[in-house]
C-alpha atoms as a PDB file:
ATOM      1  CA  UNK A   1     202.404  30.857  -0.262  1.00  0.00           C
ATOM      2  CA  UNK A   2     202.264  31.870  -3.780  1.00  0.00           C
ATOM      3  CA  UNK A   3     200.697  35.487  -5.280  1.00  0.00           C
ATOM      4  CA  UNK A   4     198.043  33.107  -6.934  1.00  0.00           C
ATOM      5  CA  UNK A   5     197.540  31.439  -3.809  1.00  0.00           C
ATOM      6  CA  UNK A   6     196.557  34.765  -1.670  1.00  0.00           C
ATOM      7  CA  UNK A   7     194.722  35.906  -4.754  1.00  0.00           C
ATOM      8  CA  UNK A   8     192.555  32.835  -4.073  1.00  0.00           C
ATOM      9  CA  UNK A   9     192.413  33.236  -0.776  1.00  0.00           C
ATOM     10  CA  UNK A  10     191.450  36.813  -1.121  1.00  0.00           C
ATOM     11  CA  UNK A  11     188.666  35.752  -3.492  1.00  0.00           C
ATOM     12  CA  UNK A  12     187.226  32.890  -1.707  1.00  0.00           C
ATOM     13  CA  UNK A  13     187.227  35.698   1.434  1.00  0.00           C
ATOM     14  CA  UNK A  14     185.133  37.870  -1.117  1.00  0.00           C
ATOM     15  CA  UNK A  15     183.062  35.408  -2.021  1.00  0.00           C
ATOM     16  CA  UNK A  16     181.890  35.040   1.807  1.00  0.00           C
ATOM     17  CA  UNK A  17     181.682  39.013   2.318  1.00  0.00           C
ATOM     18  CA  UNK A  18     179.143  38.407  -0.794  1.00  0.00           C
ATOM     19  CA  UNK A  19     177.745  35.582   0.905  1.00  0.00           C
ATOM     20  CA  UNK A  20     177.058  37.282   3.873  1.00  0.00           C
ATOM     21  CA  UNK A  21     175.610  40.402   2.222  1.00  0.00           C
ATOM     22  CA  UNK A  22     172.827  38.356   0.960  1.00  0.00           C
ATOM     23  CA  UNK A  23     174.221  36.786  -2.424  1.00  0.00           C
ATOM     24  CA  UNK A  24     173.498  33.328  -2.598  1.00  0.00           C
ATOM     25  CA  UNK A  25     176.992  31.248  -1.981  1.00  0.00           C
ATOM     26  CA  UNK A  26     177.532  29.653  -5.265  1.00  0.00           C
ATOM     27  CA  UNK A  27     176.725  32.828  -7.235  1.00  0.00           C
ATOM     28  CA  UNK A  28     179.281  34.703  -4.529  1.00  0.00           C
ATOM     29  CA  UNK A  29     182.152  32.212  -5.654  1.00  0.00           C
ATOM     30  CA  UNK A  30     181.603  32.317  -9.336  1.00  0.00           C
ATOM     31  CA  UNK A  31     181.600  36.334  -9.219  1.00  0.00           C
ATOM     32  CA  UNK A  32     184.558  36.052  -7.191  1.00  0.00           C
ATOM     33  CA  UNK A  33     186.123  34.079 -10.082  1.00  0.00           C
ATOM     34  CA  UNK A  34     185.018  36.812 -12.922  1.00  0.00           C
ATOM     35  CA  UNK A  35     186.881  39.565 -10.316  1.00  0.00           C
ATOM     36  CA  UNK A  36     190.125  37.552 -10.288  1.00  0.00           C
ATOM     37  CA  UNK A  37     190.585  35.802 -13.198  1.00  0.00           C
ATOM     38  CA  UNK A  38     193.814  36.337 -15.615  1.00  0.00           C
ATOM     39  CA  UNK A  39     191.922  35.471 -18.391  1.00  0.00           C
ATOM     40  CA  UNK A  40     189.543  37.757 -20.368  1.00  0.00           C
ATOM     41  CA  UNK A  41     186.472  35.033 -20.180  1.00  0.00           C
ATOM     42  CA  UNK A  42     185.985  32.077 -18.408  1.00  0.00           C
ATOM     43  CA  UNK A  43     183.818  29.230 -19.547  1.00  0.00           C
ATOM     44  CA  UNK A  44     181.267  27.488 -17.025  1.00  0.00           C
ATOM     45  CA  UNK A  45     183.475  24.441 -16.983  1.00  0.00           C
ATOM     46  CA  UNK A  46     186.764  26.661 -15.884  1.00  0.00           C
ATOM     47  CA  UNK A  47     184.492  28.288 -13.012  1.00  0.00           C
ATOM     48  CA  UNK A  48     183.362  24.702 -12.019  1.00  0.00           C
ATOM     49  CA  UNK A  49     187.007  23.564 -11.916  1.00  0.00           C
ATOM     50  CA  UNK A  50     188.457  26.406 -10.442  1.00  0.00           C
ATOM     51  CA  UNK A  51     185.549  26.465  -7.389  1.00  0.00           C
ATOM     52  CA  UNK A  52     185.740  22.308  -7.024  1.00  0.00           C
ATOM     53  CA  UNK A  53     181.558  22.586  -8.021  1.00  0.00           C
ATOM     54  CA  UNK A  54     179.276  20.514  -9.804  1.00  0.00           C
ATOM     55  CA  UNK A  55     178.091  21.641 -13.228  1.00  0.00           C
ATOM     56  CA  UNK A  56     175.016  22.366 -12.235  1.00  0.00           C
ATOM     57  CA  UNK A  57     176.078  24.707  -9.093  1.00  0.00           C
ATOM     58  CA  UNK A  58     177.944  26.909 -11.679  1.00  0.00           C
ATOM     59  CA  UNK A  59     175.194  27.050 -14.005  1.00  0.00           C
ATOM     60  CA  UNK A  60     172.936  28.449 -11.569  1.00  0.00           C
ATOM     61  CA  UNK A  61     174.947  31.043 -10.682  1.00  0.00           C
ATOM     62  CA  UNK A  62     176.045  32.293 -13.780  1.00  0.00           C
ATOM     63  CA  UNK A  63     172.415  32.363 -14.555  1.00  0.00           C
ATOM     64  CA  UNK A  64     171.490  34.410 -11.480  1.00  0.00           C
ATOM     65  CA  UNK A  65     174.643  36.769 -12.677  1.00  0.00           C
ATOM     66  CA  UNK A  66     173.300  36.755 -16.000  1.00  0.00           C
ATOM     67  CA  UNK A  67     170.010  37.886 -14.728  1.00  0.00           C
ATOM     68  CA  UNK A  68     171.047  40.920 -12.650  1.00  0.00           C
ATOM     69  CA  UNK A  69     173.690  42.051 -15.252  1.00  0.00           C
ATOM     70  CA  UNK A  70     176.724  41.458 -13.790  1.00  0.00           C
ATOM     71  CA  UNK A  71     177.975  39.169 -16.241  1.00  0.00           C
ATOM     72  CA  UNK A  72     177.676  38.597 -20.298  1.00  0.00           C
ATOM     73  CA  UNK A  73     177.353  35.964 -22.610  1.00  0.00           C
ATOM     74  CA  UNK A  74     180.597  36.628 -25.447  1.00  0.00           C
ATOM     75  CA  UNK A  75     180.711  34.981 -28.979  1.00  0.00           C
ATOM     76  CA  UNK A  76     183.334  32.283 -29.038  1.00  0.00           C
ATOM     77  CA  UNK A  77     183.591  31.344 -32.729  1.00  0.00           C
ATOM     78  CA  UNK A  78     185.214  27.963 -32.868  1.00  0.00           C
ATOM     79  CA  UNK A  79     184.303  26.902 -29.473  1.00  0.00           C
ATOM     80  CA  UNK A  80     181.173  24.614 -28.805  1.00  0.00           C
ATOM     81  CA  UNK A  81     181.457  26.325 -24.487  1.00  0.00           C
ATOM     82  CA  UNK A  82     179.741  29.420 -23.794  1.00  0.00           C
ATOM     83  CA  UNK A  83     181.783  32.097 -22.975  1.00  0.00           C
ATOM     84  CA  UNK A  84     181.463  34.382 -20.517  1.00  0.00           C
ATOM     85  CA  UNK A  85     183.221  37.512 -18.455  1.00  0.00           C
ATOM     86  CA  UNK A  86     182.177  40.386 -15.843  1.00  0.00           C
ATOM     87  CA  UNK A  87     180.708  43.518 -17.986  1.00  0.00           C
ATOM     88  CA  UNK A  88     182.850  46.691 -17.624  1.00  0.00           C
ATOM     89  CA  UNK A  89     179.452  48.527 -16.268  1.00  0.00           C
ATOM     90  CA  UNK A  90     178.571  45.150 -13.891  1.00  0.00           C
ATOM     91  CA  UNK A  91     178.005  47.707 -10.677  1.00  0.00           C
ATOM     92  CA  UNK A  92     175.914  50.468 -12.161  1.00  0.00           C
ATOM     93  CA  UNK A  93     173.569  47.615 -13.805  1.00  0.00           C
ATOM     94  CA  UNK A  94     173.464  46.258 -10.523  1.00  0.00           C
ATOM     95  CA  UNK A  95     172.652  48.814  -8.728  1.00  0.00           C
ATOM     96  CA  UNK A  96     169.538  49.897 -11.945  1.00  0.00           C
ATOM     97  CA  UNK A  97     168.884  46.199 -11.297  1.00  0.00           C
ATOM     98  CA  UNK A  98     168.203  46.700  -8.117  1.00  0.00           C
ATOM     99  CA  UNK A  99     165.835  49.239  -9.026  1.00  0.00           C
ATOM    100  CA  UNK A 100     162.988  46.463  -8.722  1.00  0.00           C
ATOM    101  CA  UNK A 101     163.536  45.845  -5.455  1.00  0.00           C
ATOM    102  CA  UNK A 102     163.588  49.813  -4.183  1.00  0.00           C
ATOM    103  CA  UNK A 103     160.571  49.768  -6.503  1.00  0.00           C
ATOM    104  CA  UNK A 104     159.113  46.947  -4.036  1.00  0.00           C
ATOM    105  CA  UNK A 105     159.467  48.401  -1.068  1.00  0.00           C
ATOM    106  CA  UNK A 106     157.998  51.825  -2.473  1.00  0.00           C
ATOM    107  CA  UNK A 107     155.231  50.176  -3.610  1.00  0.00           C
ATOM    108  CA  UNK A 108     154.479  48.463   0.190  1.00  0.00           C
ATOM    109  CA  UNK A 109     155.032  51.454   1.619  1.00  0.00           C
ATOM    110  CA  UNK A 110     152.841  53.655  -0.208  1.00  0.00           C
ATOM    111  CA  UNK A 111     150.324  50.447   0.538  1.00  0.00           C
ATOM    112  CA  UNK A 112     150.812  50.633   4.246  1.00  0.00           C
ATOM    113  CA  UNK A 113     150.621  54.694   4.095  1.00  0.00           C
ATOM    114  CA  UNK A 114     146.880  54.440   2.500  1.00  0.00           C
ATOM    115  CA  UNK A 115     145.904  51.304   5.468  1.00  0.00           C
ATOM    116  CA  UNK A 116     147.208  53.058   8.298  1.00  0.00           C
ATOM    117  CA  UNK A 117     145.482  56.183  10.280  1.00  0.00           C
ATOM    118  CA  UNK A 118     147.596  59.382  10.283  1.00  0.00           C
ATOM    119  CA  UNK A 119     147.858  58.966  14.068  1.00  0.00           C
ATOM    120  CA  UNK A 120     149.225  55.768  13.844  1.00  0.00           C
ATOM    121  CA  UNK A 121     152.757  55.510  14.900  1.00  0.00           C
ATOM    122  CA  UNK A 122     152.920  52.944  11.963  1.00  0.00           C
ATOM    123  CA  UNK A 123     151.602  55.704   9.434  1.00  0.00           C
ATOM    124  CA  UNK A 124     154.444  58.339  10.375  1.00  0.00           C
ATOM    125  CA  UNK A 125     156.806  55.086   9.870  1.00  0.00           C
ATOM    126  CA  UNK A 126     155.900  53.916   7.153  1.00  0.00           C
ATOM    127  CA  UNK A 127     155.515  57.485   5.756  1.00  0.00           C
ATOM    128  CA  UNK A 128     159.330  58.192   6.118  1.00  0.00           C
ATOM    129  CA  UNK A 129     159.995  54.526   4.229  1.00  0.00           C
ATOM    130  CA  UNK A 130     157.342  55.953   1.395  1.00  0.00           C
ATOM    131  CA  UNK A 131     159.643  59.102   1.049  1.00  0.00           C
ATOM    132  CA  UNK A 132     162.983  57.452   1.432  1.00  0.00           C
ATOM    133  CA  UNK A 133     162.137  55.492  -1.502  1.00  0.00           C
ATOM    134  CA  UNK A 134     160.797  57.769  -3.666  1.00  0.00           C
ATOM    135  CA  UNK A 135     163.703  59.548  -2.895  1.00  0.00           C
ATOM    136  CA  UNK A 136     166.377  57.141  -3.828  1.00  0.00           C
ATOM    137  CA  UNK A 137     164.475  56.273  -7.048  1.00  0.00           C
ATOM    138  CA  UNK A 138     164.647  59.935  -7.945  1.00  0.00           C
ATOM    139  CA  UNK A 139     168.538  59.961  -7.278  1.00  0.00           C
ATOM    140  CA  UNK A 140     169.649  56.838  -8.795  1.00  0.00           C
ATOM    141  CA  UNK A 141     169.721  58.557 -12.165  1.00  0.00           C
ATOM    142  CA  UNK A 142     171.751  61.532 -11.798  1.00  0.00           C
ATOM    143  CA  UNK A 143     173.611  59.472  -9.204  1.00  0.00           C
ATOM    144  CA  UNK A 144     174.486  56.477 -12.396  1.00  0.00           C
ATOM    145  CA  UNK A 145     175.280  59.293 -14.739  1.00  0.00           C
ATOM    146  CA  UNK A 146     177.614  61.026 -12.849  1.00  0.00           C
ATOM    147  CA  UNK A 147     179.438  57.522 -12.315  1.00  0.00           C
ATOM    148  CA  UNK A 148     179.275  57.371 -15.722  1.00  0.00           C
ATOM    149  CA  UNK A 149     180.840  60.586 -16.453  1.00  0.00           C
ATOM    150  CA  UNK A 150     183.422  59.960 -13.646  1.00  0.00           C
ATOM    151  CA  UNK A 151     184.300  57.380 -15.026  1.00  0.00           C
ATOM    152  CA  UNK A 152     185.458  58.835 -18.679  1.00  0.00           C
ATOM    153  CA  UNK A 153     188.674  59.666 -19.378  1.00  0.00           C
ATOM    154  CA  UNK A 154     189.734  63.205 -18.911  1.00  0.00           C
ATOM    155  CA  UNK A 155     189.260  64.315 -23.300  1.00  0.00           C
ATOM    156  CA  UNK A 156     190.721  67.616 -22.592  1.00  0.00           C
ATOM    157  CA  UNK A 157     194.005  66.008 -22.532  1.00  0.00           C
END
């Protein structure tokens, strides 16, 4: 088996630990296409070929990756296909994107908290999913820019 070949393999097995995490299948394969592609962009027509999908498979999925951040749109001057390739910061705007949904389950927390009794056994629950949340919202910040800083080269050098 070829290098390519495994890389393929590896990707498609990617794709499934994606799949299986909760990302929808299609979107799973195309971002496992942005991870291992040789090329610095990759139109929706090259994903399409690449995953043996329909048109319209890939274009929902690099819409959903669009959407959350993961991807971005490049200028192609001279080209009449949209361009696209996985953005350098695609896991710390994932994770702010995600933001929404901690921001959810906060929110139906703090709802349940102010239905429930405070000797309910659902209140003291429900409490601790209140505070976990706030708590991770609180962190995500300082948690993003020390990624960021991490991630910076060393300028003392």
């Amino acid at each position: 088996m070829s290098d390519r070949q495994e890389q393929w393999q590896a990707a498609e097995r990617l794709a499934l630990t994606l799949a299986e995490g909760g990302l929808q299948r299609m979107a799973a394969r195309t971002l496992a296409v942005f991870l291992f592609t040789d090329q610095d962009s990759v139109t929706a027509g090259e994903i399409a070929e690449r995953l043996d999908a329909s048109a319209g498979a890939v274009s929902g999925a690099v819409k959903s990756l669009l959407s959350v951040g993961l991807i971005e749109r490049l200028p192609a001057p001279g080209s009449r296909r949209e361009h696209y390739r996985l953005r350098d910061d695609a896991w710390a705007r994932l994770f702010t994107s995600q933001n929404t949904a901690f921001q959810a389950m906060l929110q139906a927390a703090r709802t349940g908290v102010e239905t429930t009794a405070e000797h309910d056994p659902a209140h003291r629950r429900l409490t601790q999913m209140r505070d976990f949340y706030e708590f991770m919202l609180d962190e995500i910040p300082a948690m993003l820019d020390r990624w960021r800083r991490h991630r910076q080269p060393d300028r003392r050098m």
